[in-house]
C-alpha atoms as a PDB file:
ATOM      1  CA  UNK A   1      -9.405   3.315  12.111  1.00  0.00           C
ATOM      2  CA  UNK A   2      -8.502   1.124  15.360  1.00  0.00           C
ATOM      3  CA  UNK A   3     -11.090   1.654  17.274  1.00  0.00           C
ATOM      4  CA  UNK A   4     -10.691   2.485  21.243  1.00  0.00           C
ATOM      5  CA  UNK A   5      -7.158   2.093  20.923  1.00  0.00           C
ATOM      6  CA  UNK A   6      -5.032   4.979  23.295  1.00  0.00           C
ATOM      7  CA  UNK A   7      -3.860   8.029  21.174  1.00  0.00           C
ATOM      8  CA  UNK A   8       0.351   9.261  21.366  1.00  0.00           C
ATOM      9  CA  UNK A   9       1.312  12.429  20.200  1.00  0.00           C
ATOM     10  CA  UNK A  10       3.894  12.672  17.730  1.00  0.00           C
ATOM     11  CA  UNK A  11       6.125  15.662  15.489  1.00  0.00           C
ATOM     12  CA  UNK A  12       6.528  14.389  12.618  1.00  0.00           C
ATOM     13  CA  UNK A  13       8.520  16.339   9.501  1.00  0.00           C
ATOM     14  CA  UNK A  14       6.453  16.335   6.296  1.00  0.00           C
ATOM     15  CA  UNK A  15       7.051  17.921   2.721  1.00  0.00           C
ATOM     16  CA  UNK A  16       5.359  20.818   2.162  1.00  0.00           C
ATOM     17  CA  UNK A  17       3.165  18.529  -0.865  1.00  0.00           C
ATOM     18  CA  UNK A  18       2.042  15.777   1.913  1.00  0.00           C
ATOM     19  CA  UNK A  19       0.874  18.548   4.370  1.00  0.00           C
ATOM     20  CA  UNK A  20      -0.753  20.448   1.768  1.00  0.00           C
ATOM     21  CA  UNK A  21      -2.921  17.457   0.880  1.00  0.00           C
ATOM     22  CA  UNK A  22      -3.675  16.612   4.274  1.00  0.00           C
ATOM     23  CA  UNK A  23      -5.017  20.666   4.551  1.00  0.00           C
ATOM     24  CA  UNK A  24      -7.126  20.441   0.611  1.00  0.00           C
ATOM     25  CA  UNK A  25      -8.543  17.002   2.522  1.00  0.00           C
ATOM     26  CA  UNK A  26      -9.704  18.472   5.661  1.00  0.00           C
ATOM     27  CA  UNK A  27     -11.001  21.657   3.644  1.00  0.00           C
ATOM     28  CA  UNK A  28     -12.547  19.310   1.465  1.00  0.00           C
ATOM     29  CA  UNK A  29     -13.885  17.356   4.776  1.00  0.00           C
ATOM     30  CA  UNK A  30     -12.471  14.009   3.463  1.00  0.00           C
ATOM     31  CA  UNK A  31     -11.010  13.936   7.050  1.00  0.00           C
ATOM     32  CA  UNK A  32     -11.293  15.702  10.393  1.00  0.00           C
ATOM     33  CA  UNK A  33      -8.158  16.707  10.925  1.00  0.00           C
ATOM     34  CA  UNK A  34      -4.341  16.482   9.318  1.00  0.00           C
ATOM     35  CA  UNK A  35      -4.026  14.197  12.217  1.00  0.00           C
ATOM     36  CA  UNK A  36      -6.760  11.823  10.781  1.00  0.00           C
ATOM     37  CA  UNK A  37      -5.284  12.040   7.931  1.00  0.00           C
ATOM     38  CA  UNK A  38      -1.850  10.702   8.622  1.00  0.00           C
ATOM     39  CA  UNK A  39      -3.440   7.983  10.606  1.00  0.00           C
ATOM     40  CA  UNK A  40      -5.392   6.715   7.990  1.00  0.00           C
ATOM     41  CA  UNK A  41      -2.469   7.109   5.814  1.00  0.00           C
ATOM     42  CA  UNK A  42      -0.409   5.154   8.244  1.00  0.00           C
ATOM     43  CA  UNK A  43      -3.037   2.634   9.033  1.00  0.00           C
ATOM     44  CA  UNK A  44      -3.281   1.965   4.815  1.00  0.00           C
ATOM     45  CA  UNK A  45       0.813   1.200   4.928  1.00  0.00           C
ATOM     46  CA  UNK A  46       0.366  -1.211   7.525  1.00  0.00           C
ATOM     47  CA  UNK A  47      -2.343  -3.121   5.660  1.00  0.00           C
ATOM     48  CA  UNK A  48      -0.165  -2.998   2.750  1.00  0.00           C
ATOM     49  CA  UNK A  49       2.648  -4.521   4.762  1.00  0.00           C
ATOM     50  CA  UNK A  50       0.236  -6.903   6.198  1.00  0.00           C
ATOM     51  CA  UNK A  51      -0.470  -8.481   2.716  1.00  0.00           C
ATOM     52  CA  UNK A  52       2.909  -8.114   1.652  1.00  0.00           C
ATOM     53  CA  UNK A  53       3.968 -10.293   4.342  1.00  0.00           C
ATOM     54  CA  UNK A  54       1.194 -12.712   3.738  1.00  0.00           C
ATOM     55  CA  UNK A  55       1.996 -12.927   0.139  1.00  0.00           C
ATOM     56  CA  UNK A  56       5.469 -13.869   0.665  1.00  0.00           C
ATOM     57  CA  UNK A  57       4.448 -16.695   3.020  1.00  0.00           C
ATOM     58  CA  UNK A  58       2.029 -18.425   0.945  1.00  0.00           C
ATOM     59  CA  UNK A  59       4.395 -17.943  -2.133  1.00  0.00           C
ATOM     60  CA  UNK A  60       6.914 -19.717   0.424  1.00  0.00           C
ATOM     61  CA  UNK A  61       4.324 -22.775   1.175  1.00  0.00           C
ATOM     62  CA  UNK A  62       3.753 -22.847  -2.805  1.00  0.00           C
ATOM     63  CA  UNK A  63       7.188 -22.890  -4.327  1.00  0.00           C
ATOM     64  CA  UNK A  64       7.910 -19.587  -4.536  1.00  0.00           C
ATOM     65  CA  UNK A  65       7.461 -16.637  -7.433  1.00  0.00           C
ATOM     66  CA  UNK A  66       5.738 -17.775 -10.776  1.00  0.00           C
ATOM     67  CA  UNK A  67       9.110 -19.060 -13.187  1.00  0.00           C
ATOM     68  CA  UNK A  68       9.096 -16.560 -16.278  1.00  0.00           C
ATOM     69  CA  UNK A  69       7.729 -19.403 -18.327  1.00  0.00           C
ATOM     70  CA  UNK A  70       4.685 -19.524 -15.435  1.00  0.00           C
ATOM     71  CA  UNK A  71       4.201 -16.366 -15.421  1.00  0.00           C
ATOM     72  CA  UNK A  72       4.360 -16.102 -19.418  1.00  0.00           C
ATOM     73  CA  UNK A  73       1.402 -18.996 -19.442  1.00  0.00           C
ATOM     74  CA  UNK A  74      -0.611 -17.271 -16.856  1.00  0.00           C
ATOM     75  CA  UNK A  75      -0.509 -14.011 -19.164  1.00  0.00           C
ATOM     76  CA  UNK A  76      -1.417 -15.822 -22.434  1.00  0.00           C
ATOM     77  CA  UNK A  77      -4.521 -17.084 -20.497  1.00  0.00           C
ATOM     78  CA  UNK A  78      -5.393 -13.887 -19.447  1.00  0.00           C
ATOM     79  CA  UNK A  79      -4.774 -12.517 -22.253  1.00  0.00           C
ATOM     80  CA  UNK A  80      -1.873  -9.864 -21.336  1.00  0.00           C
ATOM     81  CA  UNK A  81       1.129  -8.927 -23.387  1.00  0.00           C
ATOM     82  CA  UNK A  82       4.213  -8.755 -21.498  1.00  0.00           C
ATOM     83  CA  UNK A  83       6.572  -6.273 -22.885  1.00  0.00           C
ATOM     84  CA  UNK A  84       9.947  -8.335 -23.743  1.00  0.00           C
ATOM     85  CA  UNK A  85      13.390  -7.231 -21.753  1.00  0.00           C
ATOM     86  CA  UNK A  86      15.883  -5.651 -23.823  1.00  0.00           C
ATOM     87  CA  UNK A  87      19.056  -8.060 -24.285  1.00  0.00           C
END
């Protein structure tokens, strides 16, 4: 978590689903609290946005996304079968 940063309280509106994990993970003591919960749940999608964005630049300073035949090379080496579009 970010550490010694200042805390704001929120209301947030959850599905019934979300809160009921947050509950089976404090019960489970995963987590102190629902609140820790949704933090660390928040703090994960900013990380994830964090290397989204930083993916997209470095594809930028390299050309861009692999070309399908790139992409079909780089799963022969690997050894992956890509399942063909319809069409």
């Amino acid at each position: 978590m970010l550490g010694g940063m200042t805390k704001s309280k929120i209301a947030v509106t959850l599905a019934p689903d979300l809160v009921a994990r947050a509950r089976r993970a404090v019960r489970k003591g995963e987590v102190e609290s629902v609140s820790a919960y949704v933090a660390a749940a928040l703090e994960e999608k900013a990380k994830l946005e964090d290397l989204a964005s930083m993916l997209e630049d470095m594809l930028e300073e390299t050309g861009g996304p692999l070309s399908e035949r790139e992409r079909r090379a780089a799963d022969q080496a690997l050894g992956l079968q890509r399942k063909r579009k319809a069409g």
